[in-house]
PDB file of N, CA and C in Angstrom:
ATOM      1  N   UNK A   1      94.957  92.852  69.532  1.00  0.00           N
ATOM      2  CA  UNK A   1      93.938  92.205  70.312  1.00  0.00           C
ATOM      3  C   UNK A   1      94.456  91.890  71.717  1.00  0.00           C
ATOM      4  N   UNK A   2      95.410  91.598  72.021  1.00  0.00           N
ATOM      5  CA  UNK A   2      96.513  90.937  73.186  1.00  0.00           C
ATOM      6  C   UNK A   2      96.125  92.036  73.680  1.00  0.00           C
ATOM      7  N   UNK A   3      96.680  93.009  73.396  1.00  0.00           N
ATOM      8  CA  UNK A   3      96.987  94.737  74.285  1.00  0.00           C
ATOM      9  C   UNK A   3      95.810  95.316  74.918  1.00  0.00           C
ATOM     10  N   UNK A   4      94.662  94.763  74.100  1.00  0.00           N
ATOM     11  CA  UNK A   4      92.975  95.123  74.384  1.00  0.00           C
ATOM     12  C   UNK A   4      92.423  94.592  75.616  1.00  0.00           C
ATOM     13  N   UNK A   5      92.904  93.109  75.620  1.00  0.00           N
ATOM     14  CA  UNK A   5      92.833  92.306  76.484  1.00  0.00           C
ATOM     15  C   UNK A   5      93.144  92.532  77.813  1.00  0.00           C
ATOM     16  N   UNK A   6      94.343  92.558  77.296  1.00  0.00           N
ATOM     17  CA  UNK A   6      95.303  93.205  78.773  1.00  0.00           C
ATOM     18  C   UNK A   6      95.047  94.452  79.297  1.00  0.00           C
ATOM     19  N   UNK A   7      94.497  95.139  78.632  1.00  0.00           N
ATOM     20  CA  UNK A   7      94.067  96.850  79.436  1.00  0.00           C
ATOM     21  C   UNK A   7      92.363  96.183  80.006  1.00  0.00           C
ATOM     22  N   UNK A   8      91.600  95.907  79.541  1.00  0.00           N
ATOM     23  CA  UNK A   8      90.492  95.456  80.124  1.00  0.00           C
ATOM     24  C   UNK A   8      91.087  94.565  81.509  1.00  0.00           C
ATOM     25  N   UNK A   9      91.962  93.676  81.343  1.00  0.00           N
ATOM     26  CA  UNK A   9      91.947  92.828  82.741  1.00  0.00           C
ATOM     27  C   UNK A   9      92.754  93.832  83.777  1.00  0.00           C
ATOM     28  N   UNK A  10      93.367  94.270  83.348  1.00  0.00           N
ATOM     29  CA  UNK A  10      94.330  95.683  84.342  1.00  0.00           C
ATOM     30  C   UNK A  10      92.966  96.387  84.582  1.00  0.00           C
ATOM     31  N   UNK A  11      92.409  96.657  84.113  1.00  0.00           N
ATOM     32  CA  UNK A  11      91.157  97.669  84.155  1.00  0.00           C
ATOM     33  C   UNK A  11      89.948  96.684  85.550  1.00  0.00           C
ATOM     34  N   UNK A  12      90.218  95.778  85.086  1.00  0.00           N
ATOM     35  CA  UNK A  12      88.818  95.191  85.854  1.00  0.00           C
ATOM     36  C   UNK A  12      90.249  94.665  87.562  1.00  0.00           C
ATOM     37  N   UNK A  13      90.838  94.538  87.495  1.00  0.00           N
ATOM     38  CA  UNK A  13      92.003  94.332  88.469  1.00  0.00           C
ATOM     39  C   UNK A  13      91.826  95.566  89.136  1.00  0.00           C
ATOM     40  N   UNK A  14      92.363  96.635  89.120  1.00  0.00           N
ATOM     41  CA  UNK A  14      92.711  97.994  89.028  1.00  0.00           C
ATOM     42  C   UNK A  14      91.103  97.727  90.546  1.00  0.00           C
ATOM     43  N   UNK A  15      89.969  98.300  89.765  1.00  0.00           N
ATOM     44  CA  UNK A  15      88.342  98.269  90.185  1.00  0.00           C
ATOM     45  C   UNK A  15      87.973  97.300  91.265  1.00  0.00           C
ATOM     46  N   UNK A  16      88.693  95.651  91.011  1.00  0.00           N
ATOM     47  CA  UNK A  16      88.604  94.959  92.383  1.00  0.00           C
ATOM     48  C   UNK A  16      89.184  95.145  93.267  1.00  0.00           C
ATOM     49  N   UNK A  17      90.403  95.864  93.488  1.00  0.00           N
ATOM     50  CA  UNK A  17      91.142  96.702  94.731  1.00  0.00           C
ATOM     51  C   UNK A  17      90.565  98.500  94.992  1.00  0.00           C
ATOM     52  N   UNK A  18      89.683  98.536  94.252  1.00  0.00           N
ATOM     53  CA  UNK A  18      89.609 100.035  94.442  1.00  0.00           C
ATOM     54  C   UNK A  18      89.623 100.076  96.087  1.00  0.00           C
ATOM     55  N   UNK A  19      90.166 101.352  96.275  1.00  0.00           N
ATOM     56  CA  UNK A  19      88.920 102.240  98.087  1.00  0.00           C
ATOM     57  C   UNK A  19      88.113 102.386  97.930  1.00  0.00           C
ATOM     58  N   UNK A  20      87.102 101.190  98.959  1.00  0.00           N
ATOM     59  CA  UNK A  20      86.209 101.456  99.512  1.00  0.00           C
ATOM     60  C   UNK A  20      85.622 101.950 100.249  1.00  0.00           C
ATOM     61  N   UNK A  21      86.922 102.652 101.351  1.00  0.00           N
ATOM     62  CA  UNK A  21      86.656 102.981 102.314  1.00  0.00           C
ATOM     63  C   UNK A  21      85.359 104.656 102.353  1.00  0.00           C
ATOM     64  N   UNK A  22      84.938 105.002 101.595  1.00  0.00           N
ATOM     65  CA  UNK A  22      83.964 106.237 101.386  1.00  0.00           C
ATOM     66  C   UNK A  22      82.727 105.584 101.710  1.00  0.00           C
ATOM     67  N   UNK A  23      82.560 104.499 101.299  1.00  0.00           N
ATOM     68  CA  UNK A  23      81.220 103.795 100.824  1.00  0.00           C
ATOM     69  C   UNK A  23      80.544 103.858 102.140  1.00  0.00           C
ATOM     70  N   UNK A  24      79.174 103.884 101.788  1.00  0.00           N
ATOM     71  CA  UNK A  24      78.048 104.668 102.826  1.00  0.00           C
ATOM     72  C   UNK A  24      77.814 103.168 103.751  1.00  0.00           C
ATOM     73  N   UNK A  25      78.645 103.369 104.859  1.00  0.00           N
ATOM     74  CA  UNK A  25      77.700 102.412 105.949  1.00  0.00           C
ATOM     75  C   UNK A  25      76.485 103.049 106.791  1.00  0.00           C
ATOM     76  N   UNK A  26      75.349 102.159 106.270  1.00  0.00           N
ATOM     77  CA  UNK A  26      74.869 102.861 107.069  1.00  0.00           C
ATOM     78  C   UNK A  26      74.082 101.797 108.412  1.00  0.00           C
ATOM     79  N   UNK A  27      73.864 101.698 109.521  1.00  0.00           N
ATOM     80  CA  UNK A  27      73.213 100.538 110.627  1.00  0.00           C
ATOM     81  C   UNK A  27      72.075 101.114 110.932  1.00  0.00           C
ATOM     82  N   UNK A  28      70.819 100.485 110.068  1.00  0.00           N
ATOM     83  CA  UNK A  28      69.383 100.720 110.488  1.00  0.00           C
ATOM     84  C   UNK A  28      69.450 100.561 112.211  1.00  0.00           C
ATOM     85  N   UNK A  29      69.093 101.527 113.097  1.00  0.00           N
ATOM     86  CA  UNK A  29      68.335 101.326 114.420  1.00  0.00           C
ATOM     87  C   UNK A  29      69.789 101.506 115.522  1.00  0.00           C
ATOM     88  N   UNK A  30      71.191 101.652 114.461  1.00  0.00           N
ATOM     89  CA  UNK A  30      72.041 102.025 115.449  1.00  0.00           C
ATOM     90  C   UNK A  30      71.889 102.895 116.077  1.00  0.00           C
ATOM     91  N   UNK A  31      72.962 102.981 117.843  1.00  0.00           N
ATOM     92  CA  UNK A  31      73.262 104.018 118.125  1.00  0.00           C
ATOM     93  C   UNK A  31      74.479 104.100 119.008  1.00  0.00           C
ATOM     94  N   UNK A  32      75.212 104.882 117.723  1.00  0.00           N
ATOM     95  CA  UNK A  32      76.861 104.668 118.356  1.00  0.00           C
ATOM     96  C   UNK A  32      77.288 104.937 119.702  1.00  0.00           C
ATOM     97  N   UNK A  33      76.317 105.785 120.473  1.00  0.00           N
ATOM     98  CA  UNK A  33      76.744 106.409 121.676  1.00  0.00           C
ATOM     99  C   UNK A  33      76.401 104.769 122.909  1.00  0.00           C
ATOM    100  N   UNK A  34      75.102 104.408 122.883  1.00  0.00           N
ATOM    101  CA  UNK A  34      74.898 102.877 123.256  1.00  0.00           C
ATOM    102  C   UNK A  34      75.986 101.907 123.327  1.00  0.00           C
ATOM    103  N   UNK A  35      76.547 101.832 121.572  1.00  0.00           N
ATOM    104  CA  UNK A  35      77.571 101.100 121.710  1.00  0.00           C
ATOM    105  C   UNK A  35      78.770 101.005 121.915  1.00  0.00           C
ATOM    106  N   UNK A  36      79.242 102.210 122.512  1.00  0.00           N
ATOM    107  CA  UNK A  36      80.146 102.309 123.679  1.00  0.00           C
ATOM    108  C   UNK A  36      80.465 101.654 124.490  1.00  0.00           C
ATOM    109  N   UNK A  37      78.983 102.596 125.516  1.00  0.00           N
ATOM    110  CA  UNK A  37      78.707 101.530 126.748  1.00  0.00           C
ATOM    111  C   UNK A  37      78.633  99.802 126.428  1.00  0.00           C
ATOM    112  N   UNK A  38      78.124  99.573 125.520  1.00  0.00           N
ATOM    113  CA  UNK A  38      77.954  98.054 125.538  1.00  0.00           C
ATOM    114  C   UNK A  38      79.711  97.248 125.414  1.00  0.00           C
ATOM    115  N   UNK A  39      80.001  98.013 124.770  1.00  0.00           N
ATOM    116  CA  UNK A  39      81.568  97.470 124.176  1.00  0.00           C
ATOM    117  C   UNK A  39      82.259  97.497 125.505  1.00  0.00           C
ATOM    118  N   UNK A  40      82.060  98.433 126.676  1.00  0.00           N
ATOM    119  CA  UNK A  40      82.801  98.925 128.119  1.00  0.00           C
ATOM    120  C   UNK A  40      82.149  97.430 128.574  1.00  0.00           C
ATOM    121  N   UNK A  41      80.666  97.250 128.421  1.00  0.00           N
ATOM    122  CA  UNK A  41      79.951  96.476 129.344  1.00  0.00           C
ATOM    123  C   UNK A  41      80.970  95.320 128.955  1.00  0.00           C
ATOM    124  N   UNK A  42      80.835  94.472 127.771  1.00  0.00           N
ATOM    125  CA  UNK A  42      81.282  93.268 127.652  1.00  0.00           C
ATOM    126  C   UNK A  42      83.117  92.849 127.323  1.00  0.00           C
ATOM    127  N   UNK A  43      83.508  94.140 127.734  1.00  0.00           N
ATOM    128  CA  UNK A  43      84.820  93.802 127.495  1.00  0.00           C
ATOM    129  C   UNK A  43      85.543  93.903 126.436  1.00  0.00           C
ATOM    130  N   UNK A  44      85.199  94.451 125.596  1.00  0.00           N
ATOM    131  CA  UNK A  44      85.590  94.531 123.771  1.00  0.00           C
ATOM    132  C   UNK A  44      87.418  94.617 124.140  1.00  0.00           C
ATOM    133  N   UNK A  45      87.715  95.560 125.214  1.00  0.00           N
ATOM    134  CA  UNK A  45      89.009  96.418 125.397  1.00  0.00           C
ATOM    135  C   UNK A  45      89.998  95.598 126.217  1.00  0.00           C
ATOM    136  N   UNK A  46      89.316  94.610 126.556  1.00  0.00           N
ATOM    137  CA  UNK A  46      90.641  93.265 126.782  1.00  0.00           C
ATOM    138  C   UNK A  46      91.306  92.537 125.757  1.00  0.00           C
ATOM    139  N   UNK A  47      90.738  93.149 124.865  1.00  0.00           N
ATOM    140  CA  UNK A  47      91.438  92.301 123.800  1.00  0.00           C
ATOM    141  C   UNK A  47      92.010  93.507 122.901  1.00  0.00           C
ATOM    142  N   UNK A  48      91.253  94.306 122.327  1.00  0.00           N
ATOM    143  CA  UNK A  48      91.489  95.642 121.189  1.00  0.00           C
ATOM    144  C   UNK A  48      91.416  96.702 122.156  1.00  0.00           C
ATOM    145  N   UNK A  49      92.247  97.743 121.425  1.00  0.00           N
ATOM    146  CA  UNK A  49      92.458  98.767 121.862  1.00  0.00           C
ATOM    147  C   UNK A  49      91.415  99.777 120.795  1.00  0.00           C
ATOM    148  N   UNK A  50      90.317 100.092 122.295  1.00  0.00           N
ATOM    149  CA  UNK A  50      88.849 100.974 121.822  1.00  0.00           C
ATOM    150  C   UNK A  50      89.201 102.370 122.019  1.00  0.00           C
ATOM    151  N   UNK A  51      89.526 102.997 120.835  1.00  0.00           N
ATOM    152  CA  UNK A  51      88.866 104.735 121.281  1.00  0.00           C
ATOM    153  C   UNK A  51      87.821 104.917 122.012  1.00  0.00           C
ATOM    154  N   UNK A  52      87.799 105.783 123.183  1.00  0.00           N
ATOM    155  CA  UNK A  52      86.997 106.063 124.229  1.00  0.00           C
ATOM    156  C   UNK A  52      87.251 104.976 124.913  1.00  0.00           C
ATOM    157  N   UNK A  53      87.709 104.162 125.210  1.00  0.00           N
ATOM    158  CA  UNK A  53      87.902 103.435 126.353  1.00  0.00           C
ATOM    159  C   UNK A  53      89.263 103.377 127.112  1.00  0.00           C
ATOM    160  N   UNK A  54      89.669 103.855 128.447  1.00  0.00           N
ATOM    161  CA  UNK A  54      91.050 104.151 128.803  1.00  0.00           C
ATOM    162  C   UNK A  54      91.597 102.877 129.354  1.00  0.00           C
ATOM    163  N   UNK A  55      91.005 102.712 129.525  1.00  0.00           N
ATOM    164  CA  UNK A  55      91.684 100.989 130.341  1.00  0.00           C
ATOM    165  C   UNK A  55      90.201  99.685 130.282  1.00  0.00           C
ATOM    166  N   UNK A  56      90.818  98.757 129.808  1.00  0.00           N
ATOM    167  CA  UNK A  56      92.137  98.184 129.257  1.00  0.00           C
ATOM    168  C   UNK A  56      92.578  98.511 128.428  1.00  0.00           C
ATOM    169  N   UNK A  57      93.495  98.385 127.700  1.00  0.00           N
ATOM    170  CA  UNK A  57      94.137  98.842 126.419  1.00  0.00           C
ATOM    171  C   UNK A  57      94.847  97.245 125.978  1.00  0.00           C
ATOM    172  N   UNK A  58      93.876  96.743 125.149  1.00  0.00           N
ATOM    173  CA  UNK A  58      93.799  95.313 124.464  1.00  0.00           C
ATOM    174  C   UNK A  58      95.286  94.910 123.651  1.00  0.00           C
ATOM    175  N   UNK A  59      95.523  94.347 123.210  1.00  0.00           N
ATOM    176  CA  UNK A  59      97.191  94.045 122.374  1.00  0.00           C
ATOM    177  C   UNK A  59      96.484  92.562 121.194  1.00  0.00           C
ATOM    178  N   UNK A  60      95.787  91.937 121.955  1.00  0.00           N
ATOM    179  CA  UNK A  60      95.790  90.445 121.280  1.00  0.00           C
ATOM    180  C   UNK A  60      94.834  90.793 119.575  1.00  0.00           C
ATOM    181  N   UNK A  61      93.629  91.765 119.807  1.00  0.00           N
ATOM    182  CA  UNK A  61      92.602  91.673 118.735  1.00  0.00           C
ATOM    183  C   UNK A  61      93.220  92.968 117.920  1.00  0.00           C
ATOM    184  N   UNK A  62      94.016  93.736 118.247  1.00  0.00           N
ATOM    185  CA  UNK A  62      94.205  94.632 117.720  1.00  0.00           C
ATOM    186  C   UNK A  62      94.145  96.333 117.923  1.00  0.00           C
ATOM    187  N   UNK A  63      94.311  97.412 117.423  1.00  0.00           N
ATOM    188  CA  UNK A  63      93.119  98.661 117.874  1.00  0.00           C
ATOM    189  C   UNK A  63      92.126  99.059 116.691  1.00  0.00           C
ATOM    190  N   UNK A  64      91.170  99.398 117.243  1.00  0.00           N
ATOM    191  CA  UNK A  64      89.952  99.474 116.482  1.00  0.00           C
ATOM    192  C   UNK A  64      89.621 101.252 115.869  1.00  0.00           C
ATOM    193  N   UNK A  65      91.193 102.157 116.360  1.00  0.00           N
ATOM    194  CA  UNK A  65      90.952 103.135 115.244  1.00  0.00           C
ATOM    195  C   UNK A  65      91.202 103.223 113.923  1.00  0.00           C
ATOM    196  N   UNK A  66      90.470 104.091 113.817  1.00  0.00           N
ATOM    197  CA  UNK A  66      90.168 103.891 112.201  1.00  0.00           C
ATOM    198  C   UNK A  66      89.535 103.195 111.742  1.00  0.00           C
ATOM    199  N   UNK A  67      88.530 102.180 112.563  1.00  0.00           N
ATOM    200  CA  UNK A  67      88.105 101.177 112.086  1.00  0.00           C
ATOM    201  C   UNK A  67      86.861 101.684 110.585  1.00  0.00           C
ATOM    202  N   UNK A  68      86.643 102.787 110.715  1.00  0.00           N
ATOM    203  CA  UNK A  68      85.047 103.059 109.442  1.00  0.00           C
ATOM    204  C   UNK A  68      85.917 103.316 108.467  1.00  0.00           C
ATOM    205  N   UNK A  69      87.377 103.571 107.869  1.00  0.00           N
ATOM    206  CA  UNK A  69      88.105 103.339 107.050  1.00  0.00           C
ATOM    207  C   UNK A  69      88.620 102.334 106.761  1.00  0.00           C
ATOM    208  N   UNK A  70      88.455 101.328 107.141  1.00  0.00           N
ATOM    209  CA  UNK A  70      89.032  99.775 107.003  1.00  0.00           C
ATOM    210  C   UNK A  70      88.026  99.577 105.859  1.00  0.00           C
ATOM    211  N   UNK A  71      88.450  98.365 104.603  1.00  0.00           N
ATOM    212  CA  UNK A  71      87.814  97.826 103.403  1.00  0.00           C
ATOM    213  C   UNK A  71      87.675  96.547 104.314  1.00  0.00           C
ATOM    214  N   UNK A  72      88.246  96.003 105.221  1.00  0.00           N
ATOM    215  CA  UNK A  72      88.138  94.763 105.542  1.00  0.00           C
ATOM    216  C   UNK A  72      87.955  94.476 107.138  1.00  0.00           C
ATOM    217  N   UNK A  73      87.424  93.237 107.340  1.00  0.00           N
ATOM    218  CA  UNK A  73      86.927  93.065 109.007  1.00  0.00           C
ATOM    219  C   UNK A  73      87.783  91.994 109.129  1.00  0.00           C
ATOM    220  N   UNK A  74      88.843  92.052 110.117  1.00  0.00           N
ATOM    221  CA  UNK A  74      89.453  91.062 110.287  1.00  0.00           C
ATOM    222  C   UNK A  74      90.820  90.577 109.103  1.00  0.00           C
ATOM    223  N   UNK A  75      90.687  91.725 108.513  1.00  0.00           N
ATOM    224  CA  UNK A  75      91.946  91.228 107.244  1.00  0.00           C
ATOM    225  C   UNK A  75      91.088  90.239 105.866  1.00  0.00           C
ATOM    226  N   UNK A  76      89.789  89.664 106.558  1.00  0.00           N
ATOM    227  CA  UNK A  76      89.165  88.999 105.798  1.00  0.00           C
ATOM    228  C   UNK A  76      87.631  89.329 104.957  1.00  0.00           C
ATOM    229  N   UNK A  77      87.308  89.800 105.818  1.00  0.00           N
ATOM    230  CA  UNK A  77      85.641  90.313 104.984  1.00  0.00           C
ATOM    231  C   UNK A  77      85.612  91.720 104.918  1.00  0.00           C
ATOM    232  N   UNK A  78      84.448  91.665 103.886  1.00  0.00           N
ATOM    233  CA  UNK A  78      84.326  93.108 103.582  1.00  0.00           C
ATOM    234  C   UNK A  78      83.844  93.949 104.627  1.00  0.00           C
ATOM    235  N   UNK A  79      83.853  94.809 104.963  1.00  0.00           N
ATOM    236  CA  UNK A  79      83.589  95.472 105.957  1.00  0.00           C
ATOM    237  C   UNK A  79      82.266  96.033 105.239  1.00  0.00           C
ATOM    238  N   UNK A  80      81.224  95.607 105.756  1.00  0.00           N
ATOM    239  CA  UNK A  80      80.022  95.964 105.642  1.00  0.00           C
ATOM    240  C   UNK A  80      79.056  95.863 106.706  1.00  0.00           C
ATOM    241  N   UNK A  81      78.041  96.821 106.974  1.00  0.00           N
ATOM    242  CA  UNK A  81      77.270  96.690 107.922  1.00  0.00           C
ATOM    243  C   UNK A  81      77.155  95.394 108.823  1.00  0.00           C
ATOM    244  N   UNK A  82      76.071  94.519 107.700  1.00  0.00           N
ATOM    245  CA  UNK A  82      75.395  93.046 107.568  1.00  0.00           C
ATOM    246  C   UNK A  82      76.749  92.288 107.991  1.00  0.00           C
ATOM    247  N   UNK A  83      77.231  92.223 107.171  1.00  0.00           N
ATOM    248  CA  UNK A  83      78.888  91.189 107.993  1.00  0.00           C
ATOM    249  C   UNK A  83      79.354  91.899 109.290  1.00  0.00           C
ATOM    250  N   UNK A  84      79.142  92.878 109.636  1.00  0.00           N
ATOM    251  CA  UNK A  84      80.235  93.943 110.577  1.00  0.00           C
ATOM    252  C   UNK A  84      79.263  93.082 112.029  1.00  0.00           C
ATOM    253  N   UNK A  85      77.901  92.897 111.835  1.00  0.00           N
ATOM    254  CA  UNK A  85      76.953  92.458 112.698  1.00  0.00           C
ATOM    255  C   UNK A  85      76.941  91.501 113.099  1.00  0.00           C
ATOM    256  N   UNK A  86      77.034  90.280 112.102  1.00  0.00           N
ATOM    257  CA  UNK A  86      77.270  88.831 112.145  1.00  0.00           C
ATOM    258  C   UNK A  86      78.802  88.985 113.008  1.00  0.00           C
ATOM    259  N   UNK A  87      80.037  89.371 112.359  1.00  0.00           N
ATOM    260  CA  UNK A  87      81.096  89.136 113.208  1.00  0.00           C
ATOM    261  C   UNK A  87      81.174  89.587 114.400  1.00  0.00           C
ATOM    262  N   UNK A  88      80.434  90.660 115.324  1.00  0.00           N
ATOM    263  CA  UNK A  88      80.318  91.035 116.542  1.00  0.00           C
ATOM    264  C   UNK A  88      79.748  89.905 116.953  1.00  0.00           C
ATOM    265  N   UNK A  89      78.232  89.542 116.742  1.00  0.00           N
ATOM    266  CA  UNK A  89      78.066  88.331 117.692  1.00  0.00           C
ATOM    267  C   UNK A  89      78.363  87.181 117.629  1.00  0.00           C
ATOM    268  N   UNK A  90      79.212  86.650 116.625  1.00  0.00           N
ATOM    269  CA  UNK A  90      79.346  85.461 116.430  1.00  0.00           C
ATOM    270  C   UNK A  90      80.624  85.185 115.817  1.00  0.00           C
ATOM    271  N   UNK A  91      81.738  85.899 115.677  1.00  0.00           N
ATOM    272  CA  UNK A  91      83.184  85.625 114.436  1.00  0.00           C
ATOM    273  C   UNK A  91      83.191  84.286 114.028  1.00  0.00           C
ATOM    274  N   UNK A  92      82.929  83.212 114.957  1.00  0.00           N
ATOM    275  CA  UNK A  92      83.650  82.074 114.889  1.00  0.00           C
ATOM    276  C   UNK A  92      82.755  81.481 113.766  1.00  0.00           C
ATOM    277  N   UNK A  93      81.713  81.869 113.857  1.00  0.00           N
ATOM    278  CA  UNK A  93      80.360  81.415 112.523  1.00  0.00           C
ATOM    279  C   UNK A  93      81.485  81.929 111.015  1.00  0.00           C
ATOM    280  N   UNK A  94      81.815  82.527 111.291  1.00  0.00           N
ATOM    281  CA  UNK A  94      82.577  83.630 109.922  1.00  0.00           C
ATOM    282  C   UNK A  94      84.417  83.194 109.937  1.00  0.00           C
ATOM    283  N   UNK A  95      84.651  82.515 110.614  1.00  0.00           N
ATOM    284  CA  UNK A  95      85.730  82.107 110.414  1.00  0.00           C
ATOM    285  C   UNK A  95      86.118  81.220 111.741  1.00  0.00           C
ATOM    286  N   UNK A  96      86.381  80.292 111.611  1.00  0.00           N
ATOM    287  CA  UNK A  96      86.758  79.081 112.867  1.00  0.00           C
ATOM    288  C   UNK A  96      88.201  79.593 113.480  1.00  0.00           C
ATOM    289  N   UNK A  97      88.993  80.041 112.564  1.00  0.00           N
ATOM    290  CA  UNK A  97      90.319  80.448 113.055  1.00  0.00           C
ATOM    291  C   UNK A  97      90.264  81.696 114.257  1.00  0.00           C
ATOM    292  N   UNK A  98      89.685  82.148 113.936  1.00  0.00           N
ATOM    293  CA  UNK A  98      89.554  83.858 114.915  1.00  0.00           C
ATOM    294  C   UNK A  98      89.533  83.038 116.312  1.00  0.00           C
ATOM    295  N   UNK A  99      90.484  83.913 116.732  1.00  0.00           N
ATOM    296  CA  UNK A  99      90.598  84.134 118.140  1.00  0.00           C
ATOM    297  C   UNK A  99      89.822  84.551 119.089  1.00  0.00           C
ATOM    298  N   UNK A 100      88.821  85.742 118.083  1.00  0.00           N
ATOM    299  CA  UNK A 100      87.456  86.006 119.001  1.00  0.00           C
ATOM    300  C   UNK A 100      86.066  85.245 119.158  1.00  0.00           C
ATOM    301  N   UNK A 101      85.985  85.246 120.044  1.00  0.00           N
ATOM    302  CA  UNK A 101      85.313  84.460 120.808  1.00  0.00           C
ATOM    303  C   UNK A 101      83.756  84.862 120.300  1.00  0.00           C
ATOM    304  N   UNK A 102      82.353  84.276 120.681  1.00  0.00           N
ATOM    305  CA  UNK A 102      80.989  84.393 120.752  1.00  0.00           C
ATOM    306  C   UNK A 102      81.241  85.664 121.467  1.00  0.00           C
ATOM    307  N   UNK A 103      80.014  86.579 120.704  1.00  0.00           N
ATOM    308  CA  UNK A 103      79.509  87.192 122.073  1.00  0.00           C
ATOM    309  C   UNK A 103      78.525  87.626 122.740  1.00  0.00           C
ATOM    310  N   UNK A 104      78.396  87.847 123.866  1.00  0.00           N
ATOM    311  CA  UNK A 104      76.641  87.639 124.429  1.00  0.00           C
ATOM    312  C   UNK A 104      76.228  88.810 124.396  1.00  0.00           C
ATOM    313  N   UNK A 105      75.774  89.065 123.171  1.00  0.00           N
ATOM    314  CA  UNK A 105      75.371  90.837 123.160  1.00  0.00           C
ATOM    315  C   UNK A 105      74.391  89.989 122.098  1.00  0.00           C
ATOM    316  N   UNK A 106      73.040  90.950 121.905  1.00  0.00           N
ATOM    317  CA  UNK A 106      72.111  90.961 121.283  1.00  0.00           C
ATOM    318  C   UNK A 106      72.014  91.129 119.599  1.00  0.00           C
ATOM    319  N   UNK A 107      71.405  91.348 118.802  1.00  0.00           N
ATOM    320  CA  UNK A 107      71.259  91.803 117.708  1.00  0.00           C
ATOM    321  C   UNK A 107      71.307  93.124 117.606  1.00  0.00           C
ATOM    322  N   UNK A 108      70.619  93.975 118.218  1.00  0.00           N
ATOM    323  CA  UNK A 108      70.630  95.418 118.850  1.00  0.00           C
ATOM    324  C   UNK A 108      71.957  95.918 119.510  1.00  0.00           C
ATOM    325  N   UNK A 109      72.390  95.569 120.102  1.00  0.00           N
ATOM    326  CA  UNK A 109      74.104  95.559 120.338  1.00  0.00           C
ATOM    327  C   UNK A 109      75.007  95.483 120.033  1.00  0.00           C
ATOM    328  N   UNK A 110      74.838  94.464 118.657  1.00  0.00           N
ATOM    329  CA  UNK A 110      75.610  94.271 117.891  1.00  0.00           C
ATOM    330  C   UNK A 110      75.367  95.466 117.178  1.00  0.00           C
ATOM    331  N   UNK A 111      74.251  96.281 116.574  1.00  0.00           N
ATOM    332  CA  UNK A 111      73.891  97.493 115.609  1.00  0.00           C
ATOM    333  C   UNK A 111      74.436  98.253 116.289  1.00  0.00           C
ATOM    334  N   UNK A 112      74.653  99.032 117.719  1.00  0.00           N
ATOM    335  CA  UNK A 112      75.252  99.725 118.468  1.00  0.00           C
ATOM    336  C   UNK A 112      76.203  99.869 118.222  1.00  0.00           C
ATOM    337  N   UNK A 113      76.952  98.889 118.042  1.00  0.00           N
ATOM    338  CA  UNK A 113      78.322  98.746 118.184  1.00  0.00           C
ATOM    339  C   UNK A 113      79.368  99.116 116.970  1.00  0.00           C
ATOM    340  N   UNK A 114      78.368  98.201 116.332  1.00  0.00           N
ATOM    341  CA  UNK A 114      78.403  98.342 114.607  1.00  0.00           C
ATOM    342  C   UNK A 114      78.644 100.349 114.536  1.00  0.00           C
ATOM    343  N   UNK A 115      77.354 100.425 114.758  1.00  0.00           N
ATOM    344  CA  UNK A 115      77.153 102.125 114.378  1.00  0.00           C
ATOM    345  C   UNK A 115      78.521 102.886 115.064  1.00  0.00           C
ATOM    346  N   UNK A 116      78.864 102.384 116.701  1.00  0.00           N
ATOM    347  CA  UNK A 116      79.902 103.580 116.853  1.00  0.00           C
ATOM    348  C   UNK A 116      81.301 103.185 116.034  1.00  0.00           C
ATOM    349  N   UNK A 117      81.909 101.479 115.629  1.00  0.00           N
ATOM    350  CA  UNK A 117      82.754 101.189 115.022  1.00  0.00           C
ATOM    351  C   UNK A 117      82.924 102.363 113.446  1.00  0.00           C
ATOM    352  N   UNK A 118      81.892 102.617 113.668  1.00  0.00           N
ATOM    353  CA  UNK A 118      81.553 103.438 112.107  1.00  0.00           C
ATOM    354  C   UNK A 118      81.822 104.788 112.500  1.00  0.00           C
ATOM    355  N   UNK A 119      81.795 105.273 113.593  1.00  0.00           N
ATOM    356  CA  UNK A 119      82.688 106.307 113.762  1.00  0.00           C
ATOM    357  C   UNK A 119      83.582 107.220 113.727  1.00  0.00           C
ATOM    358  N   UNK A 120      84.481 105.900 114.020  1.00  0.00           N
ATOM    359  CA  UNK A 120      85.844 105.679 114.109  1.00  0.00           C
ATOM    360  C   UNK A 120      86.785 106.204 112.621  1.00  0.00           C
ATOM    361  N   UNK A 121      87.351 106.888 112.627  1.00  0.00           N
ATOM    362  CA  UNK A 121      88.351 107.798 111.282  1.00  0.00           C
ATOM    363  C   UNK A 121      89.646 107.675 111.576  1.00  0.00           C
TER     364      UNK A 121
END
């Protein structure tokens, strides 16, 4: 019975770390090419280092390739659309600690942004 036990919780362990990274994002009304420009407009690249963007080249937030293979936003949330959206305009709502700041981009901007982050391989 012990041994039964223990392969079911290895089993259900195993499944809560799976890769996620395949899983279908998809951003109703994005458009990655938009959120480029918007990311150039507001500065994303003073902080992270953006594919397609040559200067600045950010150090403090991180770089953001690879980002549509990431399981996680920030080391902390799941990387999902709906969260990916909330943390563009707002991180600090989603965690008080983050370093990143509000930001004055729209709901629509945030989907932009969202969509080209999803890009990213």
């Amino acid at each position: 019975m012990r041994a039964a036990t223990a392969v079911a919780l290895l089993s259900l362990c195993a499944c809560a770390c799976a890769n996620k990274t395949d899983a279908p994002r998809v951003i109703e009304g994005g458009d990655a090419s938009h959120g480029l420009i918007v990311m150039k407009r507001v500065g994303c690249a003073a902080c992270h280092r953006v594919p397609g963007v040559a200067w600045p080249t950010g150090k403090v937030g991180g770089s953001l390739d690879g980002f549509a293979g990431r399981s996680l936003i920030a080391g902390r949330f799941p990387n999902q659309p709906d969260t990916l959206v909330r943390w563009l305009r707002d991180a600090p709502s989603l965690s008080s600690e983050t370093g990143m700041p509000p930001m004055p981009i729209t709901d629509a901007d945030a989907r932009d942004i969202a969509a080209y982050l999803y890009t990213l391989r």
